[in-house]
PDB file of N, CA and C in Angstrom:
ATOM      1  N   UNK A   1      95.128 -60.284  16.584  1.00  0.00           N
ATOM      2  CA  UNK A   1      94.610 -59.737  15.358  1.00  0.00           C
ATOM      3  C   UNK A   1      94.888 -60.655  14.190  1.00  0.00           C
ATOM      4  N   UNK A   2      96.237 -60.909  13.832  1.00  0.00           N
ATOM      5  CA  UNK A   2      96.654 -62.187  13.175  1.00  0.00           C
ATOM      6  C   UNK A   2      96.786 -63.943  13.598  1.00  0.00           C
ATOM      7  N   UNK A   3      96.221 -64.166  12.811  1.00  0.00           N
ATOM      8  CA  UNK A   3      95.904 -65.876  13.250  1.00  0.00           C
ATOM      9  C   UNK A   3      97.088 -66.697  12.251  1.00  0.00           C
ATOM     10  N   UNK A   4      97.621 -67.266  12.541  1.00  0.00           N
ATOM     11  CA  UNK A   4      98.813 -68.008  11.747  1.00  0.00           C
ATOM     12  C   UNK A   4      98.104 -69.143  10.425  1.00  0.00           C
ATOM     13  N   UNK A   5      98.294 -68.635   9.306  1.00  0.00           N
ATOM     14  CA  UNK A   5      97.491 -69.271   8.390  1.00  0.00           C
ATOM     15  C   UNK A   5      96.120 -69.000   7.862  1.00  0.00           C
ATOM     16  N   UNK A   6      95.371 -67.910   8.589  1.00  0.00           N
ATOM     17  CA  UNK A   6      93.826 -67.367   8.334  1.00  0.00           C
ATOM     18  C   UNK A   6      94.633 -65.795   7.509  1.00  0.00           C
ATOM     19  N   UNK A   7      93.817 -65.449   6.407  1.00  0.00           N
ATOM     20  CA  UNK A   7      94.501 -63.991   5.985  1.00  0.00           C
ATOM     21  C   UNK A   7      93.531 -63.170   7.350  1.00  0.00           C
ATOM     22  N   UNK A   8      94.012 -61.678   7.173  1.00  0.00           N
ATOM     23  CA  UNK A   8      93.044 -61.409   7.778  1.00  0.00           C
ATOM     24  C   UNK A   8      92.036 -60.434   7.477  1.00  0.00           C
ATOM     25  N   UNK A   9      91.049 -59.934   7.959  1.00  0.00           N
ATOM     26  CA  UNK A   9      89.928 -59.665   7.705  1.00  0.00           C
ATOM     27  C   UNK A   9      89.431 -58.124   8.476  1.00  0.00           C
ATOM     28  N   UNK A  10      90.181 -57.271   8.211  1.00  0.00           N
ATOM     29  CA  UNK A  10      89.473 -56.024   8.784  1.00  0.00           C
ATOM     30  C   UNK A  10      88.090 -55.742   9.262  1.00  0.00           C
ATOM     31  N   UNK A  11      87.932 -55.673  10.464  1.00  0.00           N
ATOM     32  CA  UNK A  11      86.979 -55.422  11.064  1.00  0.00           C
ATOM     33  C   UNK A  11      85.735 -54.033  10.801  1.00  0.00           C
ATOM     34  N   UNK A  12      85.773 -53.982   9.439  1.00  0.00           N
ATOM     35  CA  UNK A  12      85.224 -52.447   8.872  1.00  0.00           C
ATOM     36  C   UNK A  12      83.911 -52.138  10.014  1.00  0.00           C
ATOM     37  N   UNK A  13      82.600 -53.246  10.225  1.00  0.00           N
ATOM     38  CA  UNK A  13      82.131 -52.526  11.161  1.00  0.00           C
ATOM     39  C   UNK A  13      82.352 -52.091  12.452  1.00  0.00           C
ATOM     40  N   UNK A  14      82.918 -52.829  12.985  1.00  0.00           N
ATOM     41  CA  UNK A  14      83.324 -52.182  14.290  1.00  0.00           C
ATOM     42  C   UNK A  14      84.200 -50.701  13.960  1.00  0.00           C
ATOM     43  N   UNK A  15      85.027 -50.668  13.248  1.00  0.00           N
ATOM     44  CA  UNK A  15      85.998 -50.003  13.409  1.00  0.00           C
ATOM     45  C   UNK A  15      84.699 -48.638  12.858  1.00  0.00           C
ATOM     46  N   UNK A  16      83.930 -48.905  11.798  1.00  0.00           N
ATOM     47  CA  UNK A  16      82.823 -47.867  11.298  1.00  0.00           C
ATOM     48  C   UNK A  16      81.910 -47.169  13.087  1.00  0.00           C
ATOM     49  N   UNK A  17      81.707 -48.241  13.822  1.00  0.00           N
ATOM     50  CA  UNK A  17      81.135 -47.875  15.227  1.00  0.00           C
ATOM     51  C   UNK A  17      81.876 -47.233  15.787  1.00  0.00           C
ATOM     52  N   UNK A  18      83.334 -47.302  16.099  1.00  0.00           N
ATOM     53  CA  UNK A  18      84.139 -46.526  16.464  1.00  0.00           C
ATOM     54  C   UNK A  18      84.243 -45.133  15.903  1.00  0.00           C
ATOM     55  N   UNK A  19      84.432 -45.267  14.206  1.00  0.00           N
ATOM     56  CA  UNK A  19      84.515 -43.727  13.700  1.00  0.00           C
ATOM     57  C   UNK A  19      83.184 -43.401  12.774  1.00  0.00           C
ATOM     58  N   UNK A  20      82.186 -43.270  12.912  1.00  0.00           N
ATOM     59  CA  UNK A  20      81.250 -43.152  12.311  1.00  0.00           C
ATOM     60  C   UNK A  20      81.596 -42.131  11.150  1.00  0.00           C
ATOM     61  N   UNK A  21      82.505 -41.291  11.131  1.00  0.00           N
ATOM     62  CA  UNK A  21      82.854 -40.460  10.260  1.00  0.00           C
ATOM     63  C   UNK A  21      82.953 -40.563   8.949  1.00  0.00           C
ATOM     64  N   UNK A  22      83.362 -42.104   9.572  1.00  0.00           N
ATOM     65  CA  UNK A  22      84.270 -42.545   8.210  1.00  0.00           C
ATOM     66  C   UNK A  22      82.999 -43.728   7.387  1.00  0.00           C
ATOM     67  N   UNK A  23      81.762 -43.519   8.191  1.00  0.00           N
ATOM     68  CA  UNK A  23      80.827 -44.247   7.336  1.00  0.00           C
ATOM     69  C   UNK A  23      79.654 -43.613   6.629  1.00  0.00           C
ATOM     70  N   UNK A  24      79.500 -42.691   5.697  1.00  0.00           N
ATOM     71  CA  UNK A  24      79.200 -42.089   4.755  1.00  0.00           C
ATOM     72  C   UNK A  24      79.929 -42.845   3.208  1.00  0.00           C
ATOM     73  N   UNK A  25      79.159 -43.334   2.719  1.00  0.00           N
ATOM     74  CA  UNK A  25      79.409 -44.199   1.592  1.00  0.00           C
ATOM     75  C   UNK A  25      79.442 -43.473   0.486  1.00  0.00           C
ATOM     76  N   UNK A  26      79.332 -42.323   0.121  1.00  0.00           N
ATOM     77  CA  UNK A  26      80.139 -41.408  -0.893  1.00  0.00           C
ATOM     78  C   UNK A  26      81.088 -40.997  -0.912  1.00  0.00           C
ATOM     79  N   UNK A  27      81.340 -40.638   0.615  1.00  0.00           N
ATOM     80  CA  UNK A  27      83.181 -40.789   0.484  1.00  0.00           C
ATOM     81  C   UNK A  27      83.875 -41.657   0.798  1.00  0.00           C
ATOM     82  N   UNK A  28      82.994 -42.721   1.233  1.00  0.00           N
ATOM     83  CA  UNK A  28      84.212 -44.048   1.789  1.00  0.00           C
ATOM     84  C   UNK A  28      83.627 -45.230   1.375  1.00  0.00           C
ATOM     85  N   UNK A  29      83.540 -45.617   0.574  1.00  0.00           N
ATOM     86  CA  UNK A  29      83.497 -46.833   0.285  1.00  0.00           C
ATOM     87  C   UNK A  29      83.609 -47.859   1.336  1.00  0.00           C
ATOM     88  N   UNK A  30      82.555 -49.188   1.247  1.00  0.00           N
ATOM     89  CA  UNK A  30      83.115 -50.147   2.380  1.00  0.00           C
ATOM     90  C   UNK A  30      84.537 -51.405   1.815  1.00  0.00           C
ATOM     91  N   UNK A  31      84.492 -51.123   0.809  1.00  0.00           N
ATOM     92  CA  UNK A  31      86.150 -51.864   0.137  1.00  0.00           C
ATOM     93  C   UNK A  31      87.104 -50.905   0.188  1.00  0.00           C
ATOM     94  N   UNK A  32      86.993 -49.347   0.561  1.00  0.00           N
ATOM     95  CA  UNK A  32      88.000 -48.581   0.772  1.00  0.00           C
ATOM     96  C   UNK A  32      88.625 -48.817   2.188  1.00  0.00           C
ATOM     97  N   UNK A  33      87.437 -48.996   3.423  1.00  0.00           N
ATOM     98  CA  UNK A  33      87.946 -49.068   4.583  1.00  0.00           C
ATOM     99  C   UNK A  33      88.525 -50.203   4.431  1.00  0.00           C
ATOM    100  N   UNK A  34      88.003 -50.942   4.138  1.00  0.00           N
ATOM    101  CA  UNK A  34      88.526 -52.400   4.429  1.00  0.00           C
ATOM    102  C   UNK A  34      89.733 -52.558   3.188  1.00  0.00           C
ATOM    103  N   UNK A  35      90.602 -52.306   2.571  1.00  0.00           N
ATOM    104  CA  UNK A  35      91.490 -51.908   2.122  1.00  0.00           C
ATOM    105  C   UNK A  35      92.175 -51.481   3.111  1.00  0.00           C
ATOM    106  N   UNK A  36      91.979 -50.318   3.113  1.00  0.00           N
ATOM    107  CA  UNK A  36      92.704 -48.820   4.368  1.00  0.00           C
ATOM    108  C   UNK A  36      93.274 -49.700   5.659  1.00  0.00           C
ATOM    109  N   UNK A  37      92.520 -50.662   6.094  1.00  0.00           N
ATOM    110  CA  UNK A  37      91.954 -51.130   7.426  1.00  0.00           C
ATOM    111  C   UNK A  37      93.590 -52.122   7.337  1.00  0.00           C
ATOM    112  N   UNK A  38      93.356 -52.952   6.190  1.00  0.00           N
ATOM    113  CA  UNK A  38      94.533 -54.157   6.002  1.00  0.00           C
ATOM    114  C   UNK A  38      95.910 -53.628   5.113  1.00  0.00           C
ATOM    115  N   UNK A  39      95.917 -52.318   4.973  1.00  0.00           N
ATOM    116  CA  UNK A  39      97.053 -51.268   4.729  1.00  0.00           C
ATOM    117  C   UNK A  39      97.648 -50.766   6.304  1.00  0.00           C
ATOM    118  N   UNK A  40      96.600 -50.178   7.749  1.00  0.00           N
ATOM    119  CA  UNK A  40      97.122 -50.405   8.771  1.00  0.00           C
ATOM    120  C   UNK A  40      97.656 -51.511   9.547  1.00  0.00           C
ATOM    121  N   UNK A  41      97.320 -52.619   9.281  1.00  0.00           N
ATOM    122  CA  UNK A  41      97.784 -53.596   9.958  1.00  0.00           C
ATOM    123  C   UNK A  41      99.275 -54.062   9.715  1.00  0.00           C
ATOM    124  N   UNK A  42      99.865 -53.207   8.817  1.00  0.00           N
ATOM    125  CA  UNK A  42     100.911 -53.553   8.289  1.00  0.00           C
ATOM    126  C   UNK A  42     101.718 -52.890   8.744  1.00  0.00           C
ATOM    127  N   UNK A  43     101.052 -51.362   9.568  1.00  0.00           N
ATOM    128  CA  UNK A  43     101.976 -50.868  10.111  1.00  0.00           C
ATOM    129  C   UNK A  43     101.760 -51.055  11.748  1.00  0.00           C
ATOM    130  N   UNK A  44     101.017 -51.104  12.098  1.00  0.00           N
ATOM    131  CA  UNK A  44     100.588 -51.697  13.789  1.00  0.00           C
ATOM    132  C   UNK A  44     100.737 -53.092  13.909  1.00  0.00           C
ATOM    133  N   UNK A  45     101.334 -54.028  14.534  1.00  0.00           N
ATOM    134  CA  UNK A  45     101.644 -55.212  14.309  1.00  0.00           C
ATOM    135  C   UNK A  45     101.430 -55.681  15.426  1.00  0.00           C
ATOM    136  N   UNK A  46     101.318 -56.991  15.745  1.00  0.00           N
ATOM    137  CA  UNK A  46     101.654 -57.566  16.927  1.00  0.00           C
ATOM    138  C   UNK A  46     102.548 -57.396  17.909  1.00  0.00           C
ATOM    139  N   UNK A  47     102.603 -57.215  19.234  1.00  0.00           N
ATOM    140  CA  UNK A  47     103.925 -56.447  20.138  1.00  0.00           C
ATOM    141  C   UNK A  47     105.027 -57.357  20.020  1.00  0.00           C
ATOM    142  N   UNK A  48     105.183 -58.791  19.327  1.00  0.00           N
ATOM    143  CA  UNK A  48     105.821 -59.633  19.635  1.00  0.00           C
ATOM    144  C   UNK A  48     107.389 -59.537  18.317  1.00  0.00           C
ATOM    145  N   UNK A  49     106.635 -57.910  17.518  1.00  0.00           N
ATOM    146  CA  UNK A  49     107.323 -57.470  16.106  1.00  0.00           C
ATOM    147  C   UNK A  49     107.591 -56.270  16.692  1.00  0.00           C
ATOM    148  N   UNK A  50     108.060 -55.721  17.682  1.00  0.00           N
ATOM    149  CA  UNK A  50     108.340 -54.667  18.979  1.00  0.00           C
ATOM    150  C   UNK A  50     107.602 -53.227  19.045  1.00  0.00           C
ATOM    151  N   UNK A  51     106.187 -53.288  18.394  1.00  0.00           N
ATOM    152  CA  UNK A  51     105.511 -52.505  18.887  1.00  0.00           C
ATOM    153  C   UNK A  51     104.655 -52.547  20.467  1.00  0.00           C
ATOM    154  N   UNK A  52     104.969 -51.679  20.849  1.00  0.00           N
ATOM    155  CA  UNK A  52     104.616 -51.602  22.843  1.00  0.00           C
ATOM    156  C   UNK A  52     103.386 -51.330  23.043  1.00  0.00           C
ATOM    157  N   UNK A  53     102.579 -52.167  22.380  1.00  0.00           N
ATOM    158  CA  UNK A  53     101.093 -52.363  23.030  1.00  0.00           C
ATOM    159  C   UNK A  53     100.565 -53.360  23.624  1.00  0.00           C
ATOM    160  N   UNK A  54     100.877 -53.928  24.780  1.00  0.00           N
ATOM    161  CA  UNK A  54     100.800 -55.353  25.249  1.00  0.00           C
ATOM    162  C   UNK A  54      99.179 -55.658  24.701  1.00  0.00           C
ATOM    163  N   UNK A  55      98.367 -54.989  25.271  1.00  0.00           N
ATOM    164  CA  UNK A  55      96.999 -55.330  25.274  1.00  0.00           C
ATOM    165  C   UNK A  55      96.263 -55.155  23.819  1.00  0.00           C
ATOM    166  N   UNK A  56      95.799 -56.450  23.255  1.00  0.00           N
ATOM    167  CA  UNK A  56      95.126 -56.888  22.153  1.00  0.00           C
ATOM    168  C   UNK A  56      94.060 -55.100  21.428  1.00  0.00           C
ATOM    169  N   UNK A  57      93.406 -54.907  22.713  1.00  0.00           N
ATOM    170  CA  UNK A  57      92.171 -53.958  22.234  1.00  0.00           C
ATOM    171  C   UNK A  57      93.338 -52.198  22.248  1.00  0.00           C
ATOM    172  N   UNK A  58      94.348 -52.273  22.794  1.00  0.00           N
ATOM    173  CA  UNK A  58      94.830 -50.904  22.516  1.00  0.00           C
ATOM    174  C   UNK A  58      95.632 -51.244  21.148  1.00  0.00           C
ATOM    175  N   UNK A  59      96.292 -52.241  20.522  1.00  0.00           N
ATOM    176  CA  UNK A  59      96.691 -52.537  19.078  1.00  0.00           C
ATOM    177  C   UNK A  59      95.741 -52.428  18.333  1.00  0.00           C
ATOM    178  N   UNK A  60      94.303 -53.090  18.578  1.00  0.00           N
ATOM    179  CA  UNK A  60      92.967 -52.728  17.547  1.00  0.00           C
ATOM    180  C   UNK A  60      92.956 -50.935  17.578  1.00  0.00           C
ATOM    181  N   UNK A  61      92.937 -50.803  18.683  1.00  0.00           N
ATOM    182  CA  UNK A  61      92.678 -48.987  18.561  1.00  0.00           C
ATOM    183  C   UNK A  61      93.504 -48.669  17.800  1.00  0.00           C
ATOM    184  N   UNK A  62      95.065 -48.515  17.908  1.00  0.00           N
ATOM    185  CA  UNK A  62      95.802 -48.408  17.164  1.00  0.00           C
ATOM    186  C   UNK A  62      96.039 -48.266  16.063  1.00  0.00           C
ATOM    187  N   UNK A  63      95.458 -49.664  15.234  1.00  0.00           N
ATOM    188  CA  UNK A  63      95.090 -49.724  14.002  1.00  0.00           C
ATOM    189  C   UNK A  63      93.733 -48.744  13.648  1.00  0.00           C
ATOM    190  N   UNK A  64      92.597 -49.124  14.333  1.00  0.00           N
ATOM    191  CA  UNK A  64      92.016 -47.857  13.326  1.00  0.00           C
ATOM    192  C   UNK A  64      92.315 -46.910  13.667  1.00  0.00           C
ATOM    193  N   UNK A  65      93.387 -45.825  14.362  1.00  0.00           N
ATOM    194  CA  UNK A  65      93.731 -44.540  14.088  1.00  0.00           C
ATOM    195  C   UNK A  65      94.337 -44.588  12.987  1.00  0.00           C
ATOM    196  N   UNK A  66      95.585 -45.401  12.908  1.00  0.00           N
ATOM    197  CA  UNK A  66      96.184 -45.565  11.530  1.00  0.00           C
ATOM    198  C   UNK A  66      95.469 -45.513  10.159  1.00  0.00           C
ATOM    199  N   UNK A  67      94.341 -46.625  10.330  1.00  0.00           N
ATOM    200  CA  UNK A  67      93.412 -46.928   8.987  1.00  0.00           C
ATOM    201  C   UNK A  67      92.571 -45.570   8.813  1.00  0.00           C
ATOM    202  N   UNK A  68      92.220 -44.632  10.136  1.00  0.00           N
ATOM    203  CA  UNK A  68      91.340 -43.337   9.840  1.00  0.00           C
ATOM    204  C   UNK A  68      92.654 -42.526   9.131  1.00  0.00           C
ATOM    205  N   UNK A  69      93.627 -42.531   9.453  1.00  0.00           N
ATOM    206  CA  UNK A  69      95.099 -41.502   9.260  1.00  0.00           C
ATOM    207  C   UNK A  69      94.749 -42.116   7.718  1.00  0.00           C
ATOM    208  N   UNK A  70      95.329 -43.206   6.972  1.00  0.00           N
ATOM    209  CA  UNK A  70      95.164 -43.460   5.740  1.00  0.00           C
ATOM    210  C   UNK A  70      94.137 -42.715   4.857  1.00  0.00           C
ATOM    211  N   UNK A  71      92.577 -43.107   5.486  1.00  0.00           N
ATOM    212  CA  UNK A  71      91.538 -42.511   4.718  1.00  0.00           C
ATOM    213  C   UNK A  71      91.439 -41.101   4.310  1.00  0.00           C
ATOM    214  N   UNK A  72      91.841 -40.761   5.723  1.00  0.00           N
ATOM    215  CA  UNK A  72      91.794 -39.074   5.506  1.00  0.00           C
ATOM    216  C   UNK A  72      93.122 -38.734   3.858  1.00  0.00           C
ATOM    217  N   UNK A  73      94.222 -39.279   4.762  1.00  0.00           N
ATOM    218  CA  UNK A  73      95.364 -38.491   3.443  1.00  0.00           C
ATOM    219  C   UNK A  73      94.881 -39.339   2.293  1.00  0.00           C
ATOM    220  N   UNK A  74      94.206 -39.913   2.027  1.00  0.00           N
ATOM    221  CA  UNK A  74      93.661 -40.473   0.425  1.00  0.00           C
ATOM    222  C   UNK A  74      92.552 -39.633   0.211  1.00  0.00           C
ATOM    223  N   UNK A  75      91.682 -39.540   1.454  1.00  0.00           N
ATOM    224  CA  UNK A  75      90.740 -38.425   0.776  1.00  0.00           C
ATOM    225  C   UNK A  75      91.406 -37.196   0.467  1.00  0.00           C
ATOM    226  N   UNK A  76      92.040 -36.329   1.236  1.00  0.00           N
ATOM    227  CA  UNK A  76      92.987 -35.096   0.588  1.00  0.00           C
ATOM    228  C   UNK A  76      93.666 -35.208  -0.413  1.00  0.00           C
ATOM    229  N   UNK A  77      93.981 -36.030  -0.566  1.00  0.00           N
ATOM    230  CA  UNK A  77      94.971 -35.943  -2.326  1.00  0.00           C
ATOM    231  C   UNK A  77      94.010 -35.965  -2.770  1.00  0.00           C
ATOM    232  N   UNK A  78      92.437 -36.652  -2.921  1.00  0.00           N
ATOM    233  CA  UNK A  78      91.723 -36.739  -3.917  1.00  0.00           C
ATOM    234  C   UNK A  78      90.886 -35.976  -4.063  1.00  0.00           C
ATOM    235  N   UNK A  79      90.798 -34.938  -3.284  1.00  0.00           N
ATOM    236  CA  UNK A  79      89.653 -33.699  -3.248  1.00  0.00           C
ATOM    237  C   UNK A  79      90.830 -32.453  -3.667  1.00  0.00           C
ATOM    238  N   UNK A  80      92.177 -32.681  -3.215  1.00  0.00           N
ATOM    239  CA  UNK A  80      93.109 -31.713  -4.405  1.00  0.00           C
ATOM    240  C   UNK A  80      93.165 -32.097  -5.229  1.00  0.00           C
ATOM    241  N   UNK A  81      92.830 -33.178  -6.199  1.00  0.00           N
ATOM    242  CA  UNK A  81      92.929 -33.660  -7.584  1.00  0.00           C
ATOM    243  C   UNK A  81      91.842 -33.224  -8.406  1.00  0.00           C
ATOM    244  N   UNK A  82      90.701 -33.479  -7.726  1.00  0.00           N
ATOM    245  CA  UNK A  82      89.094 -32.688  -7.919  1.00  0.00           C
ATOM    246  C   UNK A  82      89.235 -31.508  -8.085  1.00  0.00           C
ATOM    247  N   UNK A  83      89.909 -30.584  -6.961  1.00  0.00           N
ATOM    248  CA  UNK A  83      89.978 -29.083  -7.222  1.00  0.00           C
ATOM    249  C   UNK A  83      90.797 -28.508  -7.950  1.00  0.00           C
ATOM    250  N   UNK A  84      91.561 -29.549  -8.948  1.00  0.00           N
ATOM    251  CA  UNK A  84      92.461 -28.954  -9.993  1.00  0.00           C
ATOM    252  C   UNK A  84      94.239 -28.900  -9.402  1.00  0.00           C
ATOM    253  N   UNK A  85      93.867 -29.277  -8.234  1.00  0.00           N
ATOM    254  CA  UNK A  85      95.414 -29.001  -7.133  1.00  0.00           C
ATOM    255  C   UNK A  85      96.545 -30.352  -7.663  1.00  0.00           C
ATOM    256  N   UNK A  86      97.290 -30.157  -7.051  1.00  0.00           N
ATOM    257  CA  UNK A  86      98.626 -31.643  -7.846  1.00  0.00           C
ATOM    258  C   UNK A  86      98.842 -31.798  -5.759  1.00  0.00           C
ATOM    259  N   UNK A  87      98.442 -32.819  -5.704  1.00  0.00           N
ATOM    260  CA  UNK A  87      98.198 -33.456  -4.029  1.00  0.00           C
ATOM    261  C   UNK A  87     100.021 -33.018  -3.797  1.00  0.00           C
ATOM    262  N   UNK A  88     100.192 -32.731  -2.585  1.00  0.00           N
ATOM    263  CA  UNK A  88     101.502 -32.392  -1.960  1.00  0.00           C
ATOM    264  C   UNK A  88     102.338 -33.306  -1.806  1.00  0.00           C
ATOM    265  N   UNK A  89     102.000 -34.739  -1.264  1.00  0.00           N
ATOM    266  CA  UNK A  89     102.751 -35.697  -1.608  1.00  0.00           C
ATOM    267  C   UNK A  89     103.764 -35.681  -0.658  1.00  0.00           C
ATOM    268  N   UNK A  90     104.464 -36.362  -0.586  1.00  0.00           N
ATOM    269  CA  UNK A  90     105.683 -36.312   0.284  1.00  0.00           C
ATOM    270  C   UNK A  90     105.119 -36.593   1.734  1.00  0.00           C
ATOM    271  N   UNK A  91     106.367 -36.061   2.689  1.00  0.00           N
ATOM    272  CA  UNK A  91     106.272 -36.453   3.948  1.00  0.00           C
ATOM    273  C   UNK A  91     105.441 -35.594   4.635  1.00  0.00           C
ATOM    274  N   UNK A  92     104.444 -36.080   5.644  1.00  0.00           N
ATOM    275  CA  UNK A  92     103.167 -35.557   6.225  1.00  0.00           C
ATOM    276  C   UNK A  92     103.976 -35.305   7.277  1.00  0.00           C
ATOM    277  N   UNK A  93     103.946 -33.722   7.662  1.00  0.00           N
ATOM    278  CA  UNK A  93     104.156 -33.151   8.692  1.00  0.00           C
ATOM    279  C   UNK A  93     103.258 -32.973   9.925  1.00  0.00           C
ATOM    280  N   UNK A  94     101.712 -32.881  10.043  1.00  0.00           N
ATOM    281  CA  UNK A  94     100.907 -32.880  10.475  1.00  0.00           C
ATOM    282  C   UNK A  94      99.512 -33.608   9.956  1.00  0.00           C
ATOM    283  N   UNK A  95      99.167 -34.384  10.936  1.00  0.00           N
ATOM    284  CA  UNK A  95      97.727 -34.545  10.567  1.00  0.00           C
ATOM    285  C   UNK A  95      96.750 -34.655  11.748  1.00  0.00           C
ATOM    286  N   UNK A  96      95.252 -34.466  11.693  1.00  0.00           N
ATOM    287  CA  UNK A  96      94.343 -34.725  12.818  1.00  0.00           C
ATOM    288  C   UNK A  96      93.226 -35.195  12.115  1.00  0.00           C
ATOM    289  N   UNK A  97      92.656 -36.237  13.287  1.00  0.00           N
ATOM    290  CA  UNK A  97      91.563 -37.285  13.061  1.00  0.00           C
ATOM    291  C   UNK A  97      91.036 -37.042  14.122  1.00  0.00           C
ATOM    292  N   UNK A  98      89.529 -36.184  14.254  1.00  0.00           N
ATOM    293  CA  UNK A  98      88.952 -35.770  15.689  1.00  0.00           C
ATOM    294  C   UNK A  98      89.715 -35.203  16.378  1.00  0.00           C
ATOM    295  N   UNK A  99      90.033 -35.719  17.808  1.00  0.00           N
ATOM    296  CA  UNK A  99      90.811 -35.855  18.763  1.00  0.00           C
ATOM    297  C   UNK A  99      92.468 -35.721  18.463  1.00  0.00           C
ATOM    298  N   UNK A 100      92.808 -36.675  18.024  1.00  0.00           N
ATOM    299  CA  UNK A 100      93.968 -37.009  17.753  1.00  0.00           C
ATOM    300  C   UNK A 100      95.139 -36.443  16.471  1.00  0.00           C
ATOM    301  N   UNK A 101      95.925 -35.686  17.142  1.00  0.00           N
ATOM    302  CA  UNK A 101      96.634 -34.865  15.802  1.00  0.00           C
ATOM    303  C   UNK A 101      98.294 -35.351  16.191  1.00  0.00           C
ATOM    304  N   UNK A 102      98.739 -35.737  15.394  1.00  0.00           N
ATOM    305  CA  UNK A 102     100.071 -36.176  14.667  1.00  0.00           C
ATOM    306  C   UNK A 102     100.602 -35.591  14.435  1.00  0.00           C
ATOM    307  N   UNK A 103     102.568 -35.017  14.607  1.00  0.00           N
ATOM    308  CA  UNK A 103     103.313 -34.731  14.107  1.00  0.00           C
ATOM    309  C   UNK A 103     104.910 -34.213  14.177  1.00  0.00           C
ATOM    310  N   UNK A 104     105.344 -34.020  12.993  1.00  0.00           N
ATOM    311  CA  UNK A 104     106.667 -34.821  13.080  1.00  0.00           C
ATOM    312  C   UNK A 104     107.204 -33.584  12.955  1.00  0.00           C
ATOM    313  N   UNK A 105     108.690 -33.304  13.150  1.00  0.00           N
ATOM    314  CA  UNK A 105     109.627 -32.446  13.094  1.00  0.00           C
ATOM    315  C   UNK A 105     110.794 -32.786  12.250  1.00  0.00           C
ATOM    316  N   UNK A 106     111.316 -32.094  11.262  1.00  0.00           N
ATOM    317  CA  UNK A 106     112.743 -32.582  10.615  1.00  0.00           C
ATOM    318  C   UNK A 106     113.746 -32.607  11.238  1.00  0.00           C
ATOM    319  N   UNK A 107     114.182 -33.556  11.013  1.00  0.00           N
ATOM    320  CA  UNK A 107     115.835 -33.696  12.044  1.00  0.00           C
ATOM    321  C   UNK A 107     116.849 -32.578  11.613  1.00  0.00           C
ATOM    322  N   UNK A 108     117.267 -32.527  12.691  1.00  0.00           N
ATOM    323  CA  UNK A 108     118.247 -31.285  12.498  1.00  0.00           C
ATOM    324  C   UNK A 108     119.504 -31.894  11.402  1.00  0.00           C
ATOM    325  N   UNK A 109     120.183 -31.013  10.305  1.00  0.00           N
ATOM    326  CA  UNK A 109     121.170 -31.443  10.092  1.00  0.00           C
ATOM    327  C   UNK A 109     122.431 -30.885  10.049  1.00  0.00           C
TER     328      UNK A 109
END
């Protein structure tokens, strides 16, 4: 995904073929994904930075769940900001993108 010395370059269409959801240009901008896109890469990294995805195309997947996870919680704060709401902020206990739903539990103390 990273080339040593090239910045890099989010793949907005593919990743748009993958989630078509997220390609409606009133709510998503194509400098939002591609923003969003190089905001995930920062957290999905190369396995060689000890994330356990040997294979190149399950780290791309990876990343755009992440980059869809981003869009969504930017779109929710900003459609509670629209509706007069003060966005919740803080730590995301749950989230779902299609298929795929996320979430965390507080540590016991």
């Amino acid at each position: 995904m990273h080339c040593e010395g090239k910045p890099f370059v989010f793949p907005v269409e593919n990743f748009l073929s993958e989630f078509p959801e997220f390609g409606n240009a009133s709510l998503f901008t194509e400098a939002q994904v591609s923003r969003c896109g190089k905001m995930a890469s920062r957290y999905i990294t190369e396995w060689r930075h000890g994330f356990p995805l040997p294979e190149k195309e399950d780290r791309l997947y990876a990343m755009y769940l992440m980059t869809a996870h981003i869009l969504t919680m930017r779109k929710n704060a900003a459609d509670d900001l629209a509706n007069g709401n003060t966005p919740a902020g803080g730590r995301v206990r749950k989230a779902t993108v299609g298929a795929v739903t996320v979430e965390t539990d507080s540590p016991n103390s």
